[in-house]
C-alpha atoms as a PDB file:
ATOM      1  CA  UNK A   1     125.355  56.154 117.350  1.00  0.00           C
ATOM      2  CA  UNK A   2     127.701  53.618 115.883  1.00  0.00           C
ATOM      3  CA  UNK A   3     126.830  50.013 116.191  1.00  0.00           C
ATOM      4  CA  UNK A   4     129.804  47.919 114.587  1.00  0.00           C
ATOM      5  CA  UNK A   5     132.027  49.003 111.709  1.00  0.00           C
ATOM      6  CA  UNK A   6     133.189  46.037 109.119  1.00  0.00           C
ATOM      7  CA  UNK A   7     136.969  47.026 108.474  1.00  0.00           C
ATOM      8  CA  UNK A   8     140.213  45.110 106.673  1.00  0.00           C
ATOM      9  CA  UNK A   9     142.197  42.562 108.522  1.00  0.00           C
ATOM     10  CA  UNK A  10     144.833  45.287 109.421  1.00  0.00           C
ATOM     11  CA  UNK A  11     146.328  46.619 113.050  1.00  0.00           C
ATOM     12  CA  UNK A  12     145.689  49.979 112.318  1.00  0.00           C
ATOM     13  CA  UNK A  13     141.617  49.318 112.075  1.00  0.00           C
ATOM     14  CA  UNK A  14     142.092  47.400 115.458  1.00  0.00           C
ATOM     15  CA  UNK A  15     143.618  50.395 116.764  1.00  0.00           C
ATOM     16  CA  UNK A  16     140.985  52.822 115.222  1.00  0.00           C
ATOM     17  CA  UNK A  17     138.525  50.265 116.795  1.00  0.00           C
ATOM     18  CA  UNK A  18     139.833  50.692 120.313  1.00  0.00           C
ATOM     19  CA  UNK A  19     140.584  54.105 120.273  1.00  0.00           C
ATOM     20  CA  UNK A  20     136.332  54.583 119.012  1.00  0.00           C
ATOM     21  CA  UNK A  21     135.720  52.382 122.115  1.00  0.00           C
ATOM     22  CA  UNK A  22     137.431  55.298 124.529  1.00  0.00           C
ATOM     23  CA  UNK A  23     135.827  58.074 122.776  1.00  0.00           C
ATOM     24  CA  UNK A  24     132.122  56.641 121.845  1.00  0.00           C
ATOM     25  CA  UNK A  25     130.336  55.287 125.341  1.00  0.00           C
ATOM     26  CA  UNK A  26     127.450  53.793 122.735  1.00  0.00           C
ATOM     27  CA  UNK A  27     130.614  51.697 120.646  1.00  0.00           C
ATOM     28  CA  UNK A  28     132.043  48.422 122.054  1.00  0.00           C
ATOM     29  CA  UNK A  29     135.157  49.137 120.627  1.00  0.00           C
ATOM     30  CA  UNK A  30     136.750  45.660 119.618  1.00  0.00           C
ATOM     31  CA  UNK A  31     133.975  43.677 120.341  1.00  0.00           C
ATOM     32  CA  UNK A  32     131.868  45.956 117.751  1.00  0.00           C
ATOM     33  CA  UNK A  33     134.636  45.469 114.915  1.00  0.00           C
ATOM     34  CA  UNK A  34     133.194  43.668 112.106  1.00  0.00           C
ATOM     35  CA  UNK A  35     136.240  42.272 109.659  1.00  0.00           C
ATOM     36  CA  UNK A  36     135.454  41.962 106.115  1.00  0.00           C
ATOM     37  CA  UNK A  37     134.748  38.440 104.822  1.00  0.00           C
ATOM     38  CA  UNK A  38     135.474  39.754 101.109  1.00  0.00           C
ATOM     39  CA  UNK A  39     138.796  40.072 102.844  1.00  0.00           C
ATOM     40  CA  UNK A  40     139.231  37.180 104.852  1.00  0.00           C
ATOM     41  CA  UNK A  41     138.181  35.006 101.728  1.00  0.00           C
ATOM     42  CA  UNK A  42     140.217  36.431  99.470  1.00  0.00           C
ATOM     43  CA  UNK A  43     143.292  35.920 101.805  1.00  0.00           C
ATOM     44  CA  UNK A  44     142.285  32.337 101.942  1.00  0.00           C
ATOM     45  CA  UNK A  45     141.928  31.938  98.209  1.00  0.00           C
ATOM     46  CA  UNK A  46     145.444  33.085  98.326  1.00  0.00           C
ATOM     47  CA  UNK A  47     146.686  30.176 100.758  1.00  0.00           C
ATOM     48  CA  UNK A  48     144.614  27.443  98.813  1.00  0.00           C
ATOM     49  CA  UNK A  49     145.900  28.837  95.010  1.00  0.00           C
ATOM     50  CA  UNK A  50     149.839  28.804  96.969  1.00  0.00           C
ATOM     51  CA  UNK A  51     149.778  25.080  98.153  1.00  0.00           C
ATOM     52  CA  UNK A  52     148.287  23.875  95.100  1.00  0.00           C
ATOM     53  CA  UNK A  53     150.695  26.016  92.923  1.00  0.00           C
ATOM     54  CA  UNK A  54     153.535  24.492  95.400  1.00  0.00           C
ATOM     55  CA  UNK A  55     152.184  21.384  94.591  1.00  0.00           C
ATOM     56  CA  UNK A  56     151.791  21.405  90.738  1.00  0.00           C
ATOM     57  CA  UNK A  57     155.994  22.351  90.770  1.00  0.00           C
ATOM     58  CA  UNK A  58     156.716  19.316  93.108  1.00  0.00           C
ATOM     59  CA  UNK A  59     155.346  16.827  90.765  1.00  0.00           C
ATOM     60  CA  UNK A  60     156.556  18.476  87.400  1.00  0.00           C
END
């Protein structure tokens, strides 16, 4: 019985997710998909470092 799976921000885990929803009555498919906040922070991190790096060659 799978409860929720954390996966990467990709399409091909929200396909993998939906496609476990058809085939596993027990899993919720999308609504049991879990994505990784390692991930999502790190892709945030990479925003934040890009505007202020944007920024720093602006001004100099």
């Amino acid at each position: 019985k799978i409860f929720s799976l954390c996966m990467d921000n990709t399409s091909n885990c929200d396909k993998l997710a939906e496609k476990l929803g058809e085939l596993l009555p027990s899993f919720d498919g999308m609504n049991s998909r879990v994505r990784c906040f390692a991930h999502v922070l790190n892709l945030i991190a990479k925003v934040c470092a890009y505007y202020f790096l944007t920024q720093y060659e602006i001004f100099n």
